[in-house]
N, C-alpha and C. Protein backbone atom coordinates (compact mmCIF):
# COMPACT_ATOMS: atom_id res chain seq x y z
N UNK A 1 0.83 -1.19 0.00
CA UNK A 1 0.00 0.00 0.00
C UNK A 1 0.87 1.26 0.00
N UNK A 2 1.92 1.37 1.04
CA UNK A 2 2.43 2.63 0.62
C UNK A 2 3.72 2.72 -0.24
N UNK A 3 3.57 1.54 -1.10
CA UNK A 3 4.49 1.72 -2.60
C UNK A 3 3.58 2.00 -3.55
N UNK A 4 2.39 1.86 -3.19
CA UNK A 4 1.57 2.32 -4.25
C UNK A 4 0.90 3.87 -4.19
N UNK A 5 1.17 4.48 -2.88
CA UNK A 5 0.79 5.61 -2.34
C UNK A 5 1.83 6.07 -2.74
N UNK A 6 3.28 5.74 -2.90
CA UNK A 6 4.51 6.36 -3.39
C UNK A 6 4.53 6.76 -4.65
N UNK A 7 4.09 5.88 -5.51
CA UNK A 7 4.27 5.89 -6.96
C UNK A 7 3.32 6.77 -7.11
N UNK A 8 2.23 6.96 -6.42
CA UNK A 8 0.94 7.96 -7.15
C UNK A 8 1.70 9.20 -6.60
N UNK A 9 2.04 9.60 -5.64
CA UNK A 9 3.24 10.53 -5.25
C UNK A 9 4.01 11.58 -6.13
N UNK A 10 4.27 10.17 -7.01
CA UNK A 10 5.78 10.93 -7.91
C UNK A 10 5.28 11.43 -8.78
N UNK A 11 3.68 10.39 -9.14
CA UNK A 11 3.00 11.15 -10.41
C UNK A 11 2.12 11.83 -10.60
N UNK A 12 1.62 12.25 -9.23
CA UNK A 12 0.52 13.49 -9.27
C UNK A 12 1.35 14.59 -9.43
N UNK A 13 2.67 14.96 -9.48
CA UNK A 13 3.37 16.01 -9.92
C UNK A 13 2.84 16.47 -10.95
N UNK A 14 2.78 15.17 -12.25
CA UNK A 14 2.36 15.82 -13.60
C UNK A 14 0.93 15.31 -14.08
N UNK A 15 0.60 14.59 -13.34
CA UNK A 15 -1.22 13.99 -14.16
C UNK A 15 -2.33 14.22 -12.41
N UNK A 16 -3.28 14.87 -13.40
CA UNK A 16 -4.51 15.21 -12.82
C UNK A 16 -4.98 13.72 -11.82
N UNK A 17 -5.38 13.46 -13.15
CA UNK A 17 -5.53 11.89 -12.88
C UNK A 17 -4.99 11.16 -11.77
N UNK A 18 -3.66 11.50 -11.69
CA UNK A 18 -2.90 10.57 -10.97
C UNK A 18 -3.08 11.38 -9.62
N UNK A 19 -2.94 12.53 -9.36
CA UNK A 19 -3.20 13.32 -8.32
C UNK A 19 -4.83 13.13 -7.32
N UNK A 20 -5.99 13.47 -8.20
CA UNK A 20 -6.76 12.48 -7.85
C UNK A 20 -6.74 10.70 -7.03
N UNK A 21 -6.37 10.12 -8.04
CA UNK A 21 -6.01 8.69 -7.26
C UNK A 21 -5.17 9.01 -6.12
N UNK A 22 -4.18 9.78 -5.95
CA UNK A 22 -3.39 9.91 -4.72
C UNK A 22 -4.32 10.52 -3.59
N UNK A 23 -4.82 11.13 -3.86
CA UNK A 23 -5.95 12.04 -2.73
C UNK A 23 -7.44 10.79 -1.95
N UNK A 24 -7.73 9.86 -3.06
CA UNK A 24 -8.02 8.79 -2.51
C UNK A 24 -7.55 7.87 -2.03
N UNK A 25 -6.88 7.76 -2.36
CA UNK A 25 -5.59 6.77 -1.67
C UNK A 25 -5.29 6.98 -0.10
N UNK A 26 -5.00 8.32 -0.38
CA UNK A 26 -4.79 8.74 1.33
C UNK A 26 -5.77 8.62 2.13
N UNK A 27 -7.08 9.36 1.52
CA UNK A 27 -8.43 8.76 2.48
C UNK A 27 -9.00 7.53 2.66
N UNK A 28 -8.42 6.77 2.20
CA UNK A 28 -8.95 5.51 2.02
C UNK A 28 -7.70 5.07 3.09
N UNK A 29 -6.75 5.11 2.86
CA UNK A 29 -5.66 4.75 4.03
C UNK A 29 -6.13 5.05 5.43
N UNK A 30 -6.61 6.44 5.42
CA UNK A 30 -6.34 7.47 6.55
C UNK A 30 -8.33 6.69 7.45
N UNK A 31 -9.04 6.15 6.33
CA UNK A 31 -10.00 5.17 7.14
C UNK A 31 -10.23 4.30 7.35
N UNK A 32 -9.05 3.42 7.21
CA UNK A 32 -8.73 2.15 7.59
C UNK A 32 -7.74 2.32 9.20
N UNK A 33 -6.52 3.16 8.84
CA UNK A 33 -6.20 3.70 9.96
C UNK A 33 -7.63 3.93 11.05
N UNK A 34 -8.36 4.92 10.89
CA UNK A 34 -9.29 5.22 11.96
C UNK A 34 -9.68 3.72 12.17
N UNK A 35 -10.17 3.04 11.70
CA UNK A 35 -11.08 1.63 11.91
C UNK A 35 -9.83 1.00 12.53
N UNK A 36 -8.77 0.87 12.53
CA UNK A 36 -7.78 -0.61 12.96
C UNK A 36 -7.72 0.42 14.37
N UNK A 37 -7.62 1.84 14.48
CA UNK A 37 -7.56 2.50 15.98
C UNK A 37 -8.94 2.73 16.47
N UNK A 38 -9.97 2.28 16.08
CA UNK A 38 -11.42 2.26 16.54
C UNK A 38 -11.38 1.57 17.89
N UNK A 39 -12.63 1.60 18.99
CA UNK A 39 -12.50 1.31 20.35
C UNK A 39 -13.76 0.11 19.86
N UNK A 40 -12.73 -1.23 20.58
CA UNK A 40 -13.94 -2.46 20.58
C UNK A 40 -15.19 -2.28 20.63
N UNK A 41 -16.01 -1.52 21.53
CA UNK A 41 -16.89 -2.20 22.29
C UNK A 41 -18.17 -0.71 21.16
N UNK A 42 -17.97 0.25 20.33
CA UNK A 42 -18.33 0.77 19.53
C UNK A 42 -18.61 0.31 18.50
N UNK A 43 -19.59 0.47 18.36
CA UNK A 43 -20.45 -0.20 16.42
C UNK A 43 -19.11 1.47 15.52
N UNK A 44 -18.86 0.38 14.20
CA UNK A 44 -18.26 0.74 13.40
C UNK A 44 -18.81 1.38 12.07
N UNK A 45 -18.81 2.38 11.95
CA UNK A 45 -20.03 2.73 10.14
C UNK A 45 -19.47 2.19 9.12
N UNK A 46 -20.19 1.77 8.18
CA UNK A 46 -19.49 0.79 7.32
C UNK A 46 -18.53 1.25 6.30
N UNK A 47 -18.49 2.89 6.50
CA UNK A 47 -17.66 3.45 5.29
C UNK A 47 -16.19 3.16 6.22
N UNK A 48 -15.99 3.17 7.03
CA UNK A 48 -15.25 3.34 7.94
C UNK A 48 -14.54 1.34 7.94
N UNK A 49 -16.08 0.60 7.93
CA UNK A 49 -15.53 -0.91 8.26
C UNK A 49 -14.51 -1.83 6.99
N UNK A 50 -15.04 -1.23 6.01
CA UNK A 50 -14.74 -1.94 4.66
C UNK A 50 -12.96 -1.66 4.37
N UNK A 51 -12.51 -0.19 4.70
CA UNK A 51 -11.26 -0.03 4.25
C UNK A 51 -10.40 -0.61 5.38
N UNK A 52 -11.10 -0.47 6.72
CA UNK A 52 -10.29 -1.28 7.65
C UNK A 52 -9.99 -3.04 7.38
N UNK A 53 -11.18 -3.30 6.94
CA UNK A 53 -11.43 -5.07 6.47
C UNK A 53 -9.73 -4.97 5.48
N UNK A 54 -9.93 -4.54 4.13
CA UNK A 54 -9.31 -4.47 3.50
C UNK A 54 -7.53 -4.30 4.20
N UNK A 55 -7.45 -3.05 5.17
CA UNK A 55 -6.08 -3.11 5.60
C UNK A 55 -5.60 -4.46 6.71
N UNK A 56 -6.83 -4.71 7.23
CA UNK A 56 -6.07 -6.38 7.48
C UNK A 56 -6.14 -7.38 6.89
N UNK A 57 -6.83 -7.43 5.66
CA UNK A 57 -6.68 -7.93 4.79
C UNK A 57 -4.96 -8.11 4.26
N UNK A 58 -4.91 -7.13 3.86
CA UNK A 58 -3.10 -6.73 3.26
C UNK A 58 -2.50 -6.95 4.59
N UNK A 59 -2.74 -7.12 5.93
CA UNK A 59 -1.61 -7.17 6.37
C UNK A 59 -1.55 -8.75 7.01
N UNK A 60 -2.62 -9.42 6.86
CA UNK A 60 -2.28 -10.82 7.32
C UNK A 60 -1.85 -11.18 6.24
N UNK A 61 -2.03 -10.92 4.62
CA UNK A 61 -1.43 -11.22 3.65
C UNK A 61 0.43 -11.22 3.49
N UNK A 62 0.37 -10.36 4.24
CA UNK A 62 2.05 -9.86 4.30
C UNK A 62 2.37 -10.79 5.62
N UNK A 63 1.93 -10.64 6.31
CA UNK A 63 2.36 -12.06 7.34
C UNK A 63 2.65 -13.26 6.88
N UNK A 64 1.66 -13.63 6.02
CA UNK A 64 2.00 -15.15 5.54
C UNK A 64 2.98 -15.39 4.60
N UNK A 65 3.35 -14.47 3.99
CA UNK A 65 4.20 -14.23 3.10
C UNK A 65 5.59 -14.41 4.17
N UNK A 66 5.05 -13.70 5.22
CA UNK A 66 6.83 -13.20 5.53
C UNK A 66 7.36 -14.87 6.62
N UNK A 67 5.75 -15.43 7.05
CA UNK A 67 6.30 -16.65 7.61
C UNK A 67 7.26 -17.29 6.46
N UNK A 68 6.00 -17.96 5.64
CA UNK A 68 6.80 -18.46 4.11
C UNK A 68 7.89 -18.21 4.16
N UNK A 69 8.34 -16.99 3.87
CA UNK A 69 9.89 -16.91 3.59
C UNK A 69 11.58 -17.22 4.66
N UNK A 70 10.36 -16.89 5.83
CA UNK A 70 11.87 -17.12 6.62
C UNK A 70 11.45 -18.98 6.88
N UNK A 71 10.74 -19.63 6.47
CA UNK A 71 10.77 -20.70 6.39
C UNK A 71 9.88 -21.76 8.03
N UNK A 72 9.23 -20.65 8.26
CA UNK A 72 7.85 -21.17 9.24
C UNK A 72 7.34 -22.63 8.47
N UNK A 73 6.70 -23.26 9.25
CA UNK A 73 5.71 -24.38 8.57
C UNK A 73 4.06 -23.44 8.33
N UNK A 74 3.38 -23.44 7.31
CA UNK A 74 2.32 -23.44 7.18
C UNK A 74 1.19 -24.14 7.68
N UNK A 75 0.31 -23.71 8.56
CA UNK A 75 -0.55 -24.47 9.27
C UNK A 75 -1.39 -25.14 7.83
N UNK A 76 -2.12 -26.40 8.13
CA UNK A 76 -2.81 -26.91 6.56
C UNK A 76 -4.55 -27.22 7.65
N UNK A 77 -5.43 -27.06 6.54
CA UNK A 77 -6.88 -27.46 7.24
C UNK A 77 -7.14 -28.95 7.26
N UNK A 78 -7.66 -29.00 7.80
CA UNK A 78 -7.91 -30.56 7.89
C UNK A 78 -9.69 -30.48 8.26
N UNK A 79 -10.53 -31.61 8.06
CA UNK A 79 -11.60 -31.30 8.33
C UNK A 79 -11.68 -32.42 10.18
N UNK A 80 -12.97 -31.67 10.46
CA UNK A 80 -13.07 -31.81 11.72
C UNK A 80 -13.63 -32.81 11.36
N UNK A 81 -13.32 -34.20 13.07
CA UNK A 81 -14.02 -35.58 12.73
C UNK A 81 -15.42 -35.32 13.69
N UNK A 82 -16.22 -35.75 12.84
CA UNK A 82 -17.66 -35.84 13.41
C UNK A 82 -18.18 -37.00 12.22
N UNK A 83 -19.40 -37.26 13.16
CA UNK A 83 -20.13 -38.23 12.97
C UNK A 83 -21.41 -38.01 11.84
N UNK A 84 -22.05 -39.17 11.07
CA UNK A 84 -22.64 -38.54 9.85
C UNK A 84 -23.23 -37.59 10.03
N UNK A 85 -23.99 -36.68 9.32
CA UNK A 85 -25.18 -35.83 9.45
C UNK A 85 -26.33 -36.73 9.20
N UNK A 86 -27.28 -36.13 9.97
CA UNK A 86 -28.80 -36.86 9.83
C UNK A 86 -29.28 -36.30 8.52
N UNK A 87 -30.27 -37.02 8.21
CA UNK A 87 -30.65 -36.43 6.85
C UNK A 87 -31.74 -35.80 6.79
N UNK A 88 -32.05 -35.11 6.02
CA UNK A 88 -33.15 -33.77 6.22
C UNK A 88 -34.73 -34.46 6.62
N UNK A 89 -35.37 -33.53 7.36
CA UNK A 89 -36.72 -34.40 7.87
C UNK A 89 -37.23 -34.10 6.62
């Protein structure tokens, strides 16, 4: 995210366009920030919930990545043992 906040950076110097995208960029950062520093026990507005979703999104993404690389084991799913399901009345 903020290599991509960088690059719009260098190029809102010369494109509208790109200046724009940078100005969203930041607000869209800057309300995910508010949401990841939001207080538990407060209902969240959803303009507010979605960019936060998204920044932990990217950042458990970058976690798993960074286990991966230094050479962690990857947890794998397995399904839980239970007994048949009954079948519909």
């Amino acid at each position: 995210m903020l290599a991509l906040v960088g690059a719009l950076a260098a190029l809102a110097v010369h494109s509208l366009v790109a200046r724009l995208a940078f100005i969203g960029a930041l607000g869209v950062s800057a309300l995910g920030y508010v949401g990841w520093v939001w207080p538990e026990g407060r209902a969240m507005p959803r303009f507010v919930a979605l960019p936060t979703y998204a920044a932990a999104a990217l950042v458990a993404g970058m976690h798993a990545w960074i286990r991966v690389a230094t050479g962690k084991l990857a947890p794998t799913w397995e399904p839980t043992r239970r007994g048949a399901a009954a079948p519909p009345a």
